[in-house]
Protein backbone atom coordinates (compact mmCIF):
# COMPACT_ATOMS: atom_id res chain seq x y z
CA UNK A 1 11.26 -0.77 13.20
CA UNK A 2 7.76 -1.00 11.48
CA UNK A 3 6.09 -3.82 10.35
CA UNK A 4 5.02 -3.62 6.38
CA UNK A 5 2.62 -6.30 5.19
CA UNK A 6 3.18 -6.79 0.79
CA UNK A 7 0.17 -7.98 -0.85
CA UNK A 8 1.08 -9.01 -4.53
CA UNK A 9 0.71 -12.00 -6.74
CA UNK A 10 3.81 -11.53 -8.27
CA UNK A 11 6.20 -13.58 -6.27
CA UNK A 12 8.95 -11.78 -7.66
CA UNK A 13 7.63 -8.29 -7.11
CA UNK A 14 7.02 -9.42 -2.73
CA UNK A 15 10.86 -11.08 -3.06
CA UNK A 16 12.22 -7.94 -4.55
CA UNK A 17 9.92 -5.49 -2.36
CA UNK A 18 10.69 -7.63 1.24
CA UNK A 19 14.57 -7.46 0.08
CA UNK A 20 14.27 -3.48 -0.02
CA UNK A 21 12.22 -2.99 2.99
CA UNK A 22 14.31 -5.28 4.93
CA UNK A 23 17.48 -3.74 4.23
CA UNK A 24 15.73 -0.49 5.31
CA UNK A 25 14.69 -2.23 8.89
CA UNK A 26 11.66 -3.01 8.24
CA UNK A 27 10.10 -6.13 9.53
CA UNK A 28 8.22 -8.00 6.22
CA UNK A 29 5.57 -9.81 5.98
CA UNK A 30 4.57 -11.26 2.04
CA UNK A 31 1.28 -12.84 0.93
CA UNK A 32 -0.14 -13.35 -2.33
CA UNK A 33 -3.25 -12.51 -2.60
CA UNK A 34 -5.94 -10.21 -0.99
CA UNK A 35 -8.03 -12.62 0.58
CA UNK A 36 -4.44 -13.51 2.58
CA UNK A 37 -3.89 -10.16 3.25
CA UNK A 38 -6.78 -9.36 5.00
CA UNK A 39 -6.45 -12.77 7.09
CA UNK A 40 -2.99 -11.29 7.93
CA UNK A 41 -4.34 -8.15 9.34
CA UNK A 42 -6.53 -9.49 11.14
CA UNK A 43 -4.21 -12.13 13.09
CA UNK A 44 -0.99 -9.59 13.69
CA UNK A 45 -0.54 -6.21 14.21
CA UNK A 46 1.02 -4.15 10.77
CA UNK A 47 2.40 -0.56 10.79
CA UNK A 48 1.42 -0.36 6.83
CA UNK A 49 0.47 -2.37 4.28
CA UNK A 50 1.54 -2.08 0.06
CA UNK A 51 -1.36 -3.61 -1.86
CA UNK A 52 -0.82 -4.54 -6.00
CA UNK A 53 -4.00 -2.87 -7.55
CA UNK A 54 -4.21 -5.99 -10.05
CA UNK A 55 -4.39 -9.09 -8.57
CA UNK A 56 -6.55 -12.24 -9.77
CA UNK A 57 -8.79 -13.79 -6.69
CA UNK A 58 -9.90 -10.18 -4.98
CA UNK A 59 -8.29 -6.88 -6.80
CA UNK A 60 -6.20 -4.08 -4.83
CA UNK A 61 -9.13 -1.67 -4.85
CA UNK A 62 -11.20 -4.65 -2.69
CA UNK A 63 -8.79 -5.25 -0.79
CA UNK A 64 -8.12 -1.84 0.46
CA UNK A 65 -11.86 -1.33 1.02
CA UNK A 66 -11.67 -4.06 3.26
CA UNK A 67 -8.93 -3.49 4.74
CA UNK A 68 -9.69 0.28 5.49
CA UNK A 69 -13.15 -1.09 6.88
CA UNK A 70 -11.31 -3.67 8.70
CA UNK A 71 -9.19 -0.92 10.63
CA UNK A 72 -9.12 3.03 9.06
CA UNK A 73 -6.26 4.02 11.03
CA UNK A 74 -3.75 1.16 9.07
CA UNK A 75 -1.63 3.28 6.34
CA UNK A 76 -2.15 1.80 3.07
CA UNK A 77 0.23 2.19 0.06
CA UNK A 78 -2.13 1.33 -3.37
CA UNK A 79 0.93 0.41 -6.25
CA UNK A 80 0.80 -0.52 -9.80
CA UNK A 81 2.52 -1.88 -12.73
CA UNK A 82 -0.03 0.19 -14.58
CA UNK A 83 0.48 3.83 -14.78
CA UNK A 84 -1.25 6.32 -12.54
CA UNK A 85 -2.70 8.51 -15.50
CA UNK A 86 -1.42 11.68 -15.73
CA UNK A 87 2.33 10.31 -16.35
CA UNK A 88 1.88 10.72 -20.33
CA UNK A 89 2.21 6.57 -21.02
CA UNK A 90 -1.39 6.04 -21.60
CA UNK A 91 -3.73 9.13 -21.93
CA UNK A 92 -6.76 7.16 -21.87
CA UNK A 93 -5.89 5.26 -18.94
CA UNK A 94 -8.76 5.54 -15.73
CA UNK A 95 -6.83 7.77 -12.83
CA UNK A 96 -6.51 5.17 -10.34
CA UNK A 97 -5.63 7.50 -7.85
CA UNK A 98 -8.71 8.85 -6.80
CA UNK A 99 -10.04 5.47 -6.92
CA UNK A 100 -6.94 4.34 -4.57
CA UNK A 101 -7.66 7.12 -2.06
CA UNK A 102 -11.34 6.67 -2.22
CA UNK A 103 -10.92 2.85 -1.08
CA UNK A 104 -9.12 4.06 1.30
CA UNK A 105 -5.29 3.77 0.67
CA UNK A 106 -3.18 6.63 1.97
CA UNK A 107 -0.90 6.86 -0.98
CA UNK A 108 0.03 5.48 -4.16
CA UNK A 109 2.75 4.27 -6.20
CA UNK A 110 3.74 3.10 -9.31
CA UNK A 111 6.06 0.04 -10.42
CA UNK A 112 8.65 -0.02 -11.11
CA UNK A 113 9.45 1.77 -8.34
CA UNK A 114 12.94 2.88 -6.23
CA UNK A 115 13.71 1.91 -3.16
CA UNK A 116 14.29 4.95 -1.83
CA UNK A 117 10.84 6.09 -2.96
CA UNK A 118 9.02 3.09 -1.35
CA UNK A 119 10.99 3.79 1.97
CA UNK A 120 9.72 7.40 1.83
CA UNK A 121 6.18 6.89 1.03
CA UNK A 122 5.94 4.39 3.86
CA UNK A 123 7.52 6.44 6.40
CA UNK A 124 5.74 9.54 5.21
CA UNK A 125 2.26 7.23 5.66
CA UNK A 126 3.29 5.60 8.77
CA UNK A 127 4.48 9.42 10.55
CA UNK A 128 1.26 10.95 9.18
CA UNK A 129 -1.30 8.09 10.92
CA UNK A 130 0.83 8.85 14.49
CA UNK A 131 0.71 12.45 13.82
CA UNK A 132 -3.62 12.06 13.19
CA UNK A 133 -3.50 9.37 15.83
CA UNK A 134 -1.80 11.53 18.28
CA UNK A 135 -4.74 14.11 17.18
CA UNK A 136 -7.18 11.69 17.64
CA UNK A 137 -8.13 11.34 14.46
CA UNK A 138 -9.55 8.06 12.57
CA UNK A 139 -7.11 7.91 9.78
CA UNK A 140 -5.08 9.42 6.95
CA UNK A 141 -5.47 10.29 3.71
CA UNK A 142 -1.68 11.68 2.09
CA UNK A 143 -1.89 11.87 -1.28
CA UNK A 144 0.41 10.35 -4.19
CA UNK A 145 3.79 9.80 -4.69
CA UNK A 146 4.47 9.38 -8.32
């Protein structure tokens, strides 16, 4: 099955996320912070990686730029415990969508989410970079999944 890298500070958000994808198949790696995300990426091979927008030492939205410049063909899944706007919690809210698929990041998500969401979003990334890779294509770019 896939390997899924989890960047997010919140120890108990990469427990909870690992114990999802792993019951799915999916091989899990966690780290906590951007900085060891990107080291991860660039020591082992990922099928996707899930990347907290709000983190302390280097935020989501720099660590997807980096990690799309890194490699543009790696799916990358933006989330947030803040809410994408558009979801009627907080009107004045920025979209961070947008800013999530301008980084780079192939889709986004919000917490809390389901597992059965996550598991979707991640195949739906990881099928869409074969398909463009198959194309010959850099990269994807699939939208949200709110």
């Amino acid at each position: 099955m896939a390997r899924i890298l989890v960047i997010d500070d919140d120890p108990a958000v990469c427990k909870a996320t690992t114990i999802m994808l792993e019951a799915r198949g999916f091989e899990v790696v966690a780290v906590a912070s951007g900085r060891a995300g990107l080291d991860a990426v660039k020591a082992g091979a990922f099928d996707a990686v899930i990347v907290d927008l709000f983190m302390p030492d280097m935020d989501g939205l720099e660590t997807t730029r980096a990690l799309h410049q890194y490699n543009a063909a790696l799916p990358i899944i933006a989330v947030s415990g803040f809410m994408f706007r558009g979801r009627g919690r907080c009107p004045a809210m920025p979209n961070f969508h947008p800013m999530t698929t301008e980084a780079g990041a192939a889709a986004a998500v919000y917490k809390p989410f389901r597992p059965a969401e996550l598991y979707q979003v991640i195949t739906d990334a990881i099928r869409a970079n074969q398909l463009e890779a198959a194309a010959g294509a850099p990269g994807i770019k699939s939208g949200v999944r709110l």
